[in-house]
N, C-alpha and C. Protein backbone atom coordinates (compact mmCIF):
# COMPACT_ATOMS: atom_id res chain seq x y z
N UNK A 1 0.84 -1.19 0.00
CA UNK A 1 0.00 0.00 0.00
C UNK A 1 0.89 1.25 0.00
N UNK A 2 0.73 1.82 -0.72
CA UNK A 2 1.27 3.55 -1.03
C UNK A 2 0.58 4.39 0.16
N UNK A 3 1.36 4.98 0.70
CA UNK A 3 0.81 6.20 1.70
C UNK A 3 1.07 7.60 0.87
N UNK A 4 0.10 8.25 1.43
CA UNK A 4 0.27 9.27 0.47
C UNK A 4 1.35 10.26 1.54
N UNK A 5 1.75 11.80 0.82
CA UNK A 5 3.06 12.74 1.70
C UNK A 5 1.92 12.90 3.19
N UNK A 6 0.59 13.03 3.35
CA UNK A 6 0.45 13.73 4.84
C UNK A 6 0.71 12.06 5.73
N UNK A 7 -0.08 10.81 5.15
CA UNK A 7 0.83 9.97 5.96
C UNK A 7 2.09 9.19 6.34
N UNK A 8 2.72 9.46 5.50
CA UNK A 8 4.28 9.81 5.38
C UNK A 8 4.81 10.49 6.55
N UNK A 9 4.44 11.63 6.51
CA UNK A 9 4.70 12.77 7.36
C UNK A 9 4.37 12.44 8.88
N UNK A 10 3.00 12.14 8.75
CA UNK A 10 2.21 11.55 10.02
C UNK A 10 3.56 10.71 10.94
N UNK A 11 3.18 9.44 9.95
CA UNK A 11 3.80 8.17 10.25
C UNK A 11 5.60 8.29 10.81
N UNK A 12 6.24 9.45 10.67
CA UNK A 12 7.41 9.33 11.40
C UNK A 12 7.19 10.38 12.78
N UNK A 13 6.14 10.92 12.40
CA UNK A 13 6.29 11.64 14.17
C UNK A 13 6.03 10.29 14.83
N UNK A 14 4.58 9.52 14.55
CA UNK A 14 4.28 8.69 15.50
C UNK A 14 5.33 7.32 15.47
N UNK A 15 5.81 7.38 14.62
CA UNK A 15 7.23 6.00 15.22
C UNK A 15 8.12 6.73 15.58
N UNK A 16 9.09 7.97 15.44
CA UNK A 16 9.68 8.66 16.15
C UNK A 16 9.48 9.01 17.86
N UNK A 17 8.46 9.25 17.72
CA UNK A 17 7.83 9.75 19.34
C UNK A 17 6.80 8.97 20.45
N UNK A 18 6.22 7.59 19.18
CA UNK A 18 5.44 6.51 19.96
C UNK A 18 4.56 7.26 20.36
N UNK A 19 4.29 8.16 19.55
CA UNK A 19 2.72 8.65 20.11
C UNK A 19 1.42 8.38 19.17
N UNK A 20 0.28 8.78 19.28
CA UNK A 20 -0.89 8.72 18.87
C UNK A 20 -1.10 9.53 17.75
N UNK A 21 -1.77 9.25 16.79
CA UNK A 21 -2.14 10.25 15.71
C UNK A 21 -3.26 11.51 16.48
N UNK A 22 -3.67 11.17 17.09
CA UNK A 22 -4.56 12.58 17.57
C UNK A 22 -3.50 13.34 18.27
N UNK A 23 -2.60 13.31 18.89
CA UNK A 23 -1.87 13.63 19.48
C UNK A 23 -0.74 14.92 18.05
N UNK A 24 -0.75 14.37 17.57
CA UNK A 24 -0.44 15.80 16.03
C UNK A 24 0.05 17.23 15.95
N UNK A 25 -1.72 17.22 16.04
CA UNK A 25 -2.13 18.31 16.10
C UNK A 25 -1.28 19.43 17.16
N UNK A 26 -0.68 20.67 16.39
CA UNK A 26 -0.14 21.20 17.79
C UNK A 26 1.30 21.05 18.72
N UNK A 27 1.73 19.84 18.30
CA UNK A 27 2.71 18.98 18.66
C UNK A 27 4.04 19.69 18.69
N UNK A 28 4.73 20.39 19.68
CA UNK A 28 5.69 20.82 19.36
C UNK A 28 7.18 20.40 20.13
N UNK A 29 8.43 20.68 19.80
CA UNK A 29 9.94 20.23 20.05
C UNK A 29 9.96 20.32 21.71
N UNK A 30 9.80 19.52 22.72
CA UNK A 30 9.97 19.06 23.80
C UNK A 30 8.40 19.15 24.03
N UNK A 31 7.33 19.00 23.44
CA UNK A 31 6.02 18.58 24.07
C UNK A 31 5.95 17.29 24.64
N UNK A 32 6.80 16.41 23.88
CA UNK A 32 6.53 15.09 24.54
C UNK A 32 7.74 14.75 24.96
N UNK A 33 7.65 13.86 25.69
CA UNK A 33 9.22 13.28 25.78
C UNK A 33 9.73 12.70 25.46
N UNK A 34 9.89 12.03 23.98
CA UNK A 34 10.62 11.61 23.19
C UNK A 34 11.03 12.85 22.23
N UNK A 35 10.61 13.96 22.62
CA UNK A 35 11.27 14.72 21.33
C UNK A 35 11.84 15.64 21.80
N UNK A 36 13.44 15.20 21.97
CA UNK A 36 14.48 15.76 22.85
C UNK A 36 15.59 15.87 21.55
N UNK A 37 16.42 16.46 21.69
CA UNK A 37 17.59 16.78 20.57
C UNK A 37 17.78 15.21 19.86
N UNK A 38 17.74 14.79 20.46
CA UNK A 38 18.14 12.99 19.89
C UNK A 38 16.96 12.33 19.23
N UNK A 39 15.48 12.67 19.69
CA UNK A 39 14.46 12.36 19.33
C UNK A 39 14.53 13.37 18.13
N UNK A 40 14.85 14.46 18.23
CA UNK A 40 14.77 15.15 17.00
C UNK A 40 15.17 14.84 15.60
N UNK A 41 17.41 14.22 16.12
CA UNK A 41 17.39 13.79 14.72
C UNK A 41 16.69 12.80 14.13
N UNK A 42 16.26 11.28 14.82
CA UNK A 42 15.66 10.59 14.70
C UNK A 42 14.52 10.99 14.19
N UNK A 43 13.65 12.11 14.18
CA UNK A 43 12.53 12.53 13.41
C UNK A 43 13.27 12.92 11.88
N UNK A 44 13.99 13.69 11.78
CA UNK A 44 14.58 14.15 10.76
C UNK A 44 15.11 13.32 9.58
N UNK A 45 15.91 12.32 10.41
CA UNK A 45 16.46 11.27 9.58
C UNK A 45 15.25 10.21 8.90
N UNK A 46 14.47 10.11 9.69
CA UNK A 46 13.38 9.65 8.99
C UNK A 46 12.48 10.48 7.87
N UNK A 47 12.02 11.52 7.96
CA UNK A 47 11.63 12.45 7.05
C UNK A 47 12.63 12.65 6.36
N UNK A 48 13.77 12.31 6.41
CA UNK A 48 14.79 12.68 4.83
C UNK A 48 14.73 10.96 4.82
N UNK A 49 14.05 10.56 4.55
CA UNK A 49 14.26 8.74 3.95
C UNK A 49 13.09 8.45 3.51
N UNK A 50 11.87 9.32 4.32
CA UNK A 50 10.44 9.00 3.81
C UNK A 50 10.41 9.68 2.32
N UNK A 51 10.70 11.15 2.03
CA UNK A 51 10.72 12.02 1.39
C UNK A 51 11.96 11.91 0.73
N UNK A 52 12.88 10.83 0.84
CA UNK A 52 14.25 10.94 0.38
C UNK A 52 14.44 12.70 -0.31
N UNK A 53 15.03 12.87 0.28
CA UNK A 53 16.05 14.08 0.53
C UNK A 53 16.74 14.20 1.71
N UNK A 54 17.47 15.85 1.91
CA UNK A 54 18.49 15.93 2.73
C UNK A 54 18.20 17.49 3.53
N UNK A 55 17.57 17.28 4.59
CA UNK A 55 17.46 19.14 4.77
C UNK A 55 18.89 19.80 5.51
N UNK A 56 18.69 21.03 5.06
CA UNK A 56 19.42 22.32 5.30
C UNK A 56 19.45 22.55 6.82
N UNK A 57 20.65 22.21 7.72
CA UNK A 57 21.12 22.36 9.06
C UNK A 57 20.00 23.53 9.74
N UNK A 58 19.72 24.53 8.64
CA UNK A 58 19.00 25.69 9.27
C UNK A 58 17.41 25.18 9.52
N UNK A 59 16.97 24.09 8.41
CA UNK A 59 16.01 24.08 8.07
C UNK A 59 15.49 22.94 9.38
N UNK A 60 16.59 22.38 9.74
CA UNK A 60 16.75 21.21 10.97
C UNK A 60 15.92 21.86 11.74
N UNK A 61 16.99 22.50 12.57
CA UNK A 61 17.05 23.45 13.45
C UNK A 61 15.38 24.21 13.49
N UNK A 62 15.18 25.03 12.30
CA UNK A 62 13.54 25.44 12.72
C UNK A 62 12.43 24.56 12.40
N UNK A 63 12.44 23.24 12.36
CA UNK A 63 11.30 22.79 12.50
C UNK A 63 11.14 22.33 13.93
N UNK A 64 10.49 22.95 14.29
CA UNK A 64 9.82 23.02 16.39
C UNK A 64 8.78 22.91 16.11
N UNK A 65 7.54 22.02 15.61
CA UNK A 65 6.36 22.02 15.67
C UNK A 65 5.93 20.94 14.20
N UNK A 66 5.04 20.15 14.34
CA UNK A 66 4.23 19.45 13.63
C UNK A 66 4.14 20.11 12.38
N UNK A 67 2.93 21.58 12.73
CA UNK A 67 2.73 22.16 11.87
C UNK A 67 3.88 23.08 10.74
N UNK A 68 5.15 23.33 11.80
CA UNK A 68 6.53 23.99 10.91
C UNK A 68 7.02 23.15 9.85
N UNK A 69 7.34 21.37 10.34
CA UNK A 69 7.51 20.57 9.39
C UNK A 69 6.99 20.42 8.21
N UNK A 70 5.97 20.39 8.07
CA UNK A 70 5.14 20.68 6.96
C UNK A 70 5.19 22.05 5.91
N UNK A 71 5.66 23.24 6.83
CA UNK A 71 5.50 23.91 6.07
C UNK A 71 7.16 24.16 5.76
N UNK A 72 7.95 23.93 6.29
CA UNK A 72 9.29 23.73 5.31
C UNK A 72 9.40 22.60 4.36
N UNK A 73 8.90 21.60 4.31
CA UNK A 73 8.83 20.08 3.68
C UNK A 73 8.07 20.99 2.54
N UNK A 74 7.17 21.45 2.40
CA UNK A 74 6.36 22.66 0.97
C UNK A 74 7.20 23.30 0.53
N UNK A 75 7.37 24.54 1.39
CA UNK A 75 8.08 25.72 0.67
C UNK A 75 9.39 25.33 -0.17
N UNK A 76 10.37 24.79 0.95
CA UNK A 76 11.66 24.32 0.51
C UNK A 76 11.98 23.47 -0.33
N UNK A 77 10.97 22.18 -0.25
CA UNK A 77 11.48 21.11 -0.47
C UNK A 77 10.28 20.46 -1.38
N UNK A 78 9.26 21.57 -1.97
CA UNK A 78 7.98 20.82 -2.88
C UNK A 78 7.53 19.69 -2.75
N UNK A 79 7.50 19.20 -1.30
CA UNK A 79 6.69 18.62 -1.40
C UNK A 79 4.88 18.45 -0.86
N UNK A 80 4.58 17.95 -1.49
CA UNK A 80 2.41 18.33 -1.74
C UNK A 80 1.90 17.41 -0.10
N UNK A 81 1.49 18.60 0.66
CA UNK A 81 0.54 17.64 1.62
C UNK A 81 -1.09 17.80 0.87
């Protein structure tokens, strides 16, 4: 089965962080406690493998939120939620 980019996207917060899909929404860089600098790259490295690509140290760095990811994964990096 093909997932489309929003469950793509979805799908590495919640194996990254072992959390819930309702849980998402809102979700930001030390809300939970798996998403600590280490939990971070581990999010990252997965979103550059889901999306194969490679982000920009800066671009690392400001995604602090569910909703930021997404919108650098667009702007920067074209890809369609």
């Amino acid at each position: 089965m093909n997932m489309n980019n929003n469950e793509l996207y979805d799908a590495a917060f919640i194996e990254s962080f072992s959390i819930k899909a309702e849980q998402l929404k809102g979700l930001a860089y030390q809300s939970v406690q798996l998403w600590d600098s280490v939990g971070h790259m581990s999010l990252i490295a997965l979103l550059e493998d889901k999306f194969d690509l490679m982000m920009e140290t800066d671009d690392i760095i400001d995604l602090s939120s569910y909703e930021k990811g997404k919108e650098i994964l667009s702007e920067k990096y074209g890809i369609r939620f």
